[in-house]
Every structure is written in structure tokens, then in C-alpha cells.
Protein backbone atom coordinates (compact mmCIF):
# COMPACT_ATOMS: atom_id res chain seq x y z
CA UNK A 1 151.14 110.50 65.61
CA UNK A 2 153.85 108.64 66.84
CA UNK A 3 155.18 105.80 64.01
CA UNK A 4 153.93 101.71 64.68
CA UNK A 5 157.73 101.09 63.32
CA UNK A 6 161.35 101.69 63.68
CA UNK A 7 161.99 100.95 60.03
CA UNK A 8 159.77 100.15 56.92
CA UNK A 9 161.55 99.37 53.74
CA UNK A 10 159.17 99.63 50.67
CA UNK A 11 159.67 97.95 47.12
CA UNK A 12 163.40 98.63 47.58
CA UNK A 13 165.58 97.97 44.61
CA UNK A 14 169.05 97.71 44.62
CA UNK A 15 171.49 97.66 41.42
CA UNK A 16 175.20 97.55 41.05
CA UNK A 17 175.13 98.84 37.53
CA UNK A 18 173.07 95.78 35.31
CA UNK A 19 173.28 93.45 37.95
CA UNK A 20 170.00 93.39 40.43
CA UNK A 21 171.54 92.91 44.31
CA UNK A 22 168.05 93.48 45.53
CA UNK A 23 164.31 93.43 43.86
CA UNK A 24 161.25 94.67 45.80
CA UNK A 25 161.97 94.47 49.34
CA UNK A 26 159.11 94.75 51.84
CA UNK A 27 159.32 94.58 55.52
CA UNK A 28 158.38 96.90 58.96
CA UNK A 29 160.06 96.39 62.04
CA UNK A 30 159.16 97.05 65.24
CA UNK A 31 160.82 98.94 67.83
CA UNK A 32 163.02 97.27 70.67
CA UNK A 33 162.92 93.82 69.27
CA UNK A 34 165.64 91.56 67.93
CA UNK A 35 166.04 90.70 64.35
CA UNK A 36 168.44 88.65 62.59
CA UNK A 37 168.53 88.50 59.01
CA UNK A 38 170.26 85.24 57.39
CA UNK A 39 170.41 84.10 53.59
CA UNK A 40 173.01 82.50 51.24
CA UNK A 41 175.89 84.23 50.33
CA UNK A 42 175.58 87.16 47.46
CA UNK A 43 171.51 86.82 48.62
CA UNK A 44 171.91 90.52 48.93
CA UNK A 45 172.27 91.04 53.41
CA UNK A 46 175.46 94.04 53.30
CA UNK A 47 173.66 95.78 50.28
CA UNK A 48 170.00 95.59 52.76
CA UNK A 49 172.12 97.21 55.90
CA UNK A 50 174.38 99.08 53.79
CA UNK A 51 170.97 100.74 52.16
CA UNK A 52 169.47 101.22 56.07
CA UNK A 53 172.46 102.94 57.53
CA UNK A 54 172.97 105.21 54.21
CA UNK A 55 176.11 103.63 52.34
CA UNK A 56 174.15 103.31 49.27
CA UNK A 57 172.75 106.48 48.38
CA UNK A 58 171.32 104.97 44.64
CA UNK A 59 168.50 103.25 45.23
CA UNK A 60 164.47 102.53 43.89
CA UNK A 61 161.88 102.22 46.87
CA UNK A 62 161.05 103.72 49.79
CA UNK A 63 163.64 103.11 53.13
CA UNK A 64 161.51 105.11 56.39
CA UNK A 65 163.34 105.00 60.08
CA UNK A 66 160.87 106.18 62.74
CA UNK A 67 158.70 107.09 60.08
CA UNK A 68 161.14 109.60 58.48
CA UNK A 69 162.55 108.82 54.92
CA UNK A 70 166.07 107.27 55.42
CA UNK A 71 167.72 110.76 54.49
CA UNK A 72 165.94 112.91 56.73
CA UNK A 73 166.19 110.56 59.63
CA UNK A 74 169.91 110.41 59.15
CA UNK A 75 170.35 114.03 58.87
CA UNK A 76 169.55 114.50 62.69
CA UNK A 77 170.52 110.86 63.50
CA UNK A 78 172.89 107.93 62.89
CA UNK A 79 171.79 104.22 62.49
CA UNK A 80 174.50 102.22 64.96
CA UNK A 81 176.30 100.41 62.52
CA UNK A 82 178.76 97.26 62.58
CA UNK A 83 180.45 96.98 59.50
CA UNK A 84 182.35 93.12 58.61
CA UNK A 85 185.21 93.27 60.63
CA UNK A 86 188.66 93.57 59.35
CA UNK A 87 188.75 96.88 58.08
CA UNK A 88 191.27 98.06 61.63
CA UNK A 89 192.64 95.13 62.37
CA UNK A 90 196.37 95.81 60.85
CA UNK A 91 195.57 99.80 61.04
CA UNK A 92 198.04 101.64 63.54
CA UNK A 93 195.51 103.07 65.39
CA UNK A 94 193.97 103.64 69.18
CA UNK A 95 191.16 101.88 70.35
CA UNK A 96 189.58 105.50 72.05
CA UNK A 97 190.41 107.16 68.65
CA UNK A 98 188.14 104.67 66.66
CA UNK A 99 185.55 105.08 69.51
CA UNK A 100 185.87 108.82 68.75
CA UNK A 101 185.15 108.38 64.52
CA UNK A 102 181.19 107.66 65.97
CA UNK A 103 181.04 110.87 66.92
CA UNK A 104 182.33 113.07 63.86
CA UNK A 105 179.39 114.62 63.67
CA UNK A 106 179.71 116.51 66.55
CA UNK A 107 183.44 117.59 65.92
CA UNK A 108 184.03 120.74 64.67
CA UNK A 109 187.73 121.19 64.57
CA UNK A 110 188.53 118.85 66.47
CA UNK A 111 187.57 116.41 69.83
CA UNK A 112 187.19 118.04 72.95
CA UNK A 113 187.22 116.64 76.70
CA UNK A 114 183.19 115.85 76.40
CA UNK A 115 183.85 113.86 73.05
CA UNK A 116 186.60 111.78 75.62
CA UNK A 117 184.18 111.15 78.31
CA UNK A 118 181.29 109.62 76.09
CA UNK A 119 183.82 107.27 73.84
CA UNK A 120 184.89 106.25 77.30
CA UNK A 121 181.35 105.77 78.51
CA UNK A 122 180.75 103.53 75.58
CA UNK A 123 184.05 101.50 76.20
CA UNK A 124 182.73 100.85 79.74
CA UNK A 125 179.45 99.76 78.32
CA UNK A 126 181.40 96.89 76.35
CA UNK A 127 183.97 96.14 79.29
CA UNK A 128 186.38 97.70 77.44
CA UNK A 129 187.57 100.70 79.03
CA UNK A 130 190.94 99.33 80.00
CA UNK A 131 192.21 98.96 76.43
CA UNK A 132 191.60 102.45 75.34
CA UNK A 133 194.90 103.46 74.92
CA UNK A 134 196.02 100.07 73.20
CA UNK A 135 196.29 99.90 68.94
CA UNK A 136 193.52 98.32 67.81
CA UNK A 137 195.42 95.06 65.91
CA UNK A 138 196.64 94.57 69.31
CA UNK A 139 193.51 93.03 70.34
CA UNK A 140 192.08 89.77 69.76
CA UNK A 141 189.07 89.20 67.23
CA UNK A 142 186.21 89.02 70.01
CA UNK A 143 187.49 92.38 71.81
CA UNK A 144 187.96 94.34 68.26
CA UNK A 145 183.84 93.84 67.89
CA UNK A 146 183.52 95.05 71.26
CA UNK A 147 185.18 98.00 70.14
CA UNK A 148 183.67 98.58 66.97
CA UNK A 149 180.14 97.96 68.96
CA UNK A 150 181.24 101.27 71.05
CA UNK A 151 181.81 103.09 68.12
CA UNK A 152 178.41 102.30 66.96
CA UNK A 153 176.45 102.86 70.45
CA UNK A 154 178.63 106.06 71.23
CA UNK A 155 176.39 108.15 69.52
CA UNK A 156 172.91 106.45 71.58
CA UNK A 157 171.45 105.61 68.38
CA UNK A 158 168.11 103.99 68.52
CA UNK A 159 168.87 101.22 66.15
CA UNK A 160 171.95 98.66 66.27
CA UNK A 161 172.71 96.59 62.33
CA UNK A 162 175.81 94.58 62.48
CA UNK A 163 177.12 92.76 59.58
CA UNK A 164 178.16 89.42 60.32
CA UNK A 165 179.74 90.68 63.41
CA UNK A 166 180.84 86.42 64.51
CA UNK A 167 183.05 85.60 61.69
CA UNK A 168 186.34 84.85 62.86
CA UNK A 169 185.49 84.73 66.73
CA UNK A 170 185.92 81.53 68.34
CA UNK A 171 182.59 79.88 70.37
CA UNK A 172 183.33 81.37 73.46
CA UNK A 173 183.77 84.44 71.77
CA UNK A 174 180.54 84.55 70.32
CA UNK A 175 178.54 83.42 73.42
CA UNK A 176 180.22 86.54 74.69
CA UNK A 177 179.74 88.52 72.28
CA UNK A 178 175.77 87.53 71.72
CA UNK A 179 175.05 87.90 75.37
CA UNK A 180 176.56 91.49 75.41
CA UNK A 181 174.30 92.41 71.98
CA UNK A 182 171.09 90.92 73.83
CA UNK A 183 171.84 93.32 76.85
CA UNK A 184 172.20 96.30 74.65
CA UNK A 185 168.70 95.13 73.23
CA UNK A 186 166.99 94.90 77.20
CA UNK A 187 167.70 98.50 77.11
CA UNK A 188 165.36 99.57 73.94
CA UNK A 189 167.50 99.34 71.36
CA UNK A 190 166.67 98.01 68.23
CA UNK A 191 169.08 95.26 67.22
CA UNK A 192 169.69 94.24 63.77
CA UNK A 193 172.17 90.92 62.66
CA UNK A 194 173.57 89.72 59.84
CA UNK A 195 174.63 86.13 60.12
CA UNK A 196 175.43 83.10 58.89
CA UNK A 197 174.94 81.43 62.22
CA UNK A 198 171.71 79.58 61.89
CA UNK A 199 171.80 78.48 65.34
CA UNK A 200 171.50 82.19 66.96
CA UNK A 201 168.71 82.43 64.83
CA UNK A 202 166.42 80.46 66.77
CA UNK A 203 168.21 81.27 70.68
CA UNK A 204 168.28 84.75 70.65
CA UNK A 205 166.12 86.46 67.80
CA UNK A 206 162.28 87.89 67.93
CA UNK A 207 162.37 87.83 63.96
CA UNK A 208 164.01 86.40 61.45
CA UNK A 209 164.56 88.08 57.89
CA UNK A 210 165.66 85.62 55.24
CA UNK A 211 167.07 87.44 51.91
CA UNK A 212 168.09 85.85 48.73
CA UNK A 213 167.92 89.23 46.02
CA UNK A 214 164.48 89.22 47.80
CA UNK A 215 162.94 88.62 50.66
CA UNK A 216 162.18 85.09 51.12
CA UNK A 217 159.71 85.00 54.00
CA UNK A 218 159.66 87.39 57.39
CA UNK A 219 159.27 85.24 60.34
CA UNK A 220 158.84 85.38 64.07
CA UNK A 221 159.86 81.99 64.70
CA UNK A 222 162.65 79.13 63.25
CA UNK A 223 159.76 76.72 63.68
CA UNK A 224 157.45 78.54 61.55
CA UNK A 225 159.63 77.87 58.38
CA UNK A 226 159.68 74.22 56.76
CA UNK A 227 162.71 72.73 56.85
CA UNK A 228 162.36 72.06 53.14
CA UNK A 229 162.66 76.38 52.81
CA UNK A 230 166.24 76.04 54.58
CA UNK A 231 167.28 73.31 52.05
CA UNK A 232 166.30 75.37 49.00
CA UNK A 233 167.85 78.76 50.88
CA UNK A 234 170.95 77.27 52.20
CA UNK A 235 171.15 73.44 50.04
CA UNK A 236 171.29 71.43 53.17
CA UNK A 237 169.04 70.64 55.92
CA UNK A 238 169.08 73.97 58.75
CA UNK A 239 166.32 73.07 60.95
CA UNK A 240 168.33 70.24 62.40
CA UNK A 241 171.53 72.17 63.29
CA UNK A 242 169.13 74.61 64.64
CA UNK A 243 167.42 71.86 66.80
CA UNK A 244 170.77 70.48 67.78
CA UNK A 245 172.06 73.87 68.68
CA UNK A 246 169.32 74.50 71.21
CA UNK A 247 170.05 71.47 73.53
């Protein structure tokens, strides 16, 4: 029977020693769509993806991808996963060679010509391919996600999570970056965003998550939440950024 849901998180429960990061999470998603997940910051969004994609191994609840428990799934597969950026940016290293680190698990001893081709394939895919060769603090902010986007795609994962993959980038950065996410989503993919960027929210997204320790509310729409729920979330008044951002 094939699975409703790409991923179906179940009373999760997250602790960093006494300290509660997360308390009975519920939510399914559904294949191919676009989520973005938003919340205050410390609300608990890096320790929800960094649960997903397998980071955090300790954990109460149930966390099912395709209808697999999270281990199994990953076992055969990876999640595509965007970490915050900043963790290359003064690294001496090649762009291809970070490209390449998505696709460790089919190294043995080391890359071959095939490994090559795809991390090329999946610089092309982020009009990118020219900078292969270039160090990777060589490039500016908006082309190091593009990069770190191949890295995650490389391996044709089913499901995208990035992790407030904007900060830093300038606005025309960001409408770049956005519109090159949404076409990665036209193809199937499931697409997953962490942001603080309220206005996305209600352009691009087919759900919207909102997490403080919990989760708030799960929502198809901006204009299904009060605006009274963004002032308590956020302490100031959301829906009318997120109107103004739309004109």
C-alpha cells in the first residue's frame, strides 16, 4: 500500500539534556508540495529538521519518511538537506569537492569519474557549473546556497529541508534563490523551509508550519491564521508585512 505521506512526525520530543527544545509534535506532509515552517527564534525549527534529516539521533516519538521509520528510510536514502550557511564560507575548499561530500555514501575508497559527472549534473541544475573549480569563500553569499543546494539534490533525494537558507543574501538574491527552490519543487520534490521571512510565507508556500517548542497551528494558507496569532508568535503585527509584501 503505497504511504498518503512523505513524512509524519508523531508526539516527537526533543531534549537537550533538562531543557525541552520540542514537546509533542504532530504533523503529515504530503508529497510534492511546498512547506515552510516559521516561528520565533529558539521556538525549536533546526532541532525539527535536524530530527527529519537524522542529526539528532535521541529522541521520544515517532519520525516516518514514506512511511518508513526515520532510520530505516535513511539507511537506503538521504533527506536533501540545507544546513545554516556559514559552515564553508572561510574553508579552503572546491566548490565540485563539496558537491562530491552528498555523495559519500557511494564512495568506497575514493570518487570515481561517475561520482564527477553527477556533482557536475547537479551544479548545472543550479547554474553553477562554471564555478566548480573555484574555493568555495570565493563566492558570494547567494551562489554558496546554490552550491550547498547541489550538494543536497546530488544524491536525487525525494525530500529538500533547508534551514534558513536567505540569511545574509541580499533581495535580489533571494528572489533568485526562491525561484530556483520553487523549480526544484515543479519537478516532485518535496520542499521543506526554514525561515524567518514572513513574506515568502504567503508567495510561494502550500503549507505553513509554525513552531514555538510545539507546534502552534499547521496551515494551508497565511490568511487562515488571525493576525492576533502572529502578534503572540512573533510580538508584532505579521499579517500586514505579509499583505504589503504581496503587492
Amino acid at each position: 500500500m503505497k504511504c498518503e505521506y512523505c513524512l509524519e512526525v508523531k508526539n516527537l520530543t526533543v531534549r537537550y539534556g533538562d531543557i525541552v527544545a520540542l514537546k509533542d509534535v504532530n504533523f503529515s506532509l504530503e508529497k510534492g508540495k511546498f512547506y515552510t515552517i516559521v516561528g520565533p527564534n529558539g521556538g525549536g525549527k533546526s532541532t525539527l529538521v535536524k530530527t527529519i534529516v537524522g542529526i539528532i539521533e535521541d529522541y521520544d516519538g515517532q519520525v516516518q519518511i514514506f512511511g518508513k521509520d526515520r532510520d530505516e528510510y535513511l539507511r537506503e536514502k538521504l533527506v536533501g538537506y540545507v544546513p545554516q550557511i556559514g559552515a564553508f564560507t572561510r574553508f579552503p575548499i572546491r566548490v565540485i569537492d563539496i558537491v562530491l561530500m552528498g555523495l559519500f555514501r557511494e564512495r568506497k575508497f575514493r570518487f570515481k569519474k561517475q561520482h564527477y559527472k553527477k556533482a557536475l549534473k547537479a551544479l548545472e541544475r543550479v547554474n553553477m557549473e562554471g564555478f566548480s573549480r573555484r574555493l568555495i569563500h570565493e563566492l558570494s553569499g547567494g551562489q554558496r546556497q546554490r552550491v550547498m543546494i547541489a550538494r543536497a539534490i546530488v544524491s536525487k533525494p525525494e525530500i529538500l529541508i533547508m534551514d534558513e537558507p536567505t540569511v545574509g543574501l541580499d533581495t535580489e538574491s533571494q528572489g533568485n534563490f526562491f525561484r530556483l527552490v520553487k523549480e526544484l519543487n515543479e519537478t516532485g520534490m518535496t520542499v521543506i523551509v526554514v525561515t524567518h521571512d514572513v513574506g515568502f510565507v504567503s508567495e510561494h508556500s502550500d503549507g505553513i508550519l509554525c513552531i514555538n517548542k510545539k507546534l502552534v497551528v499547521h496551515a494551508k494558507d497565511v490568511d487562515e491564521l488571525p493576525e492576533e496569532f502572529f502578534a503572540k508568535l512573533y510580538g508584532y503585527n505579521v499579517k500586514a508585512v505579509l499583505h504589503n509584501h504581496k503587492r
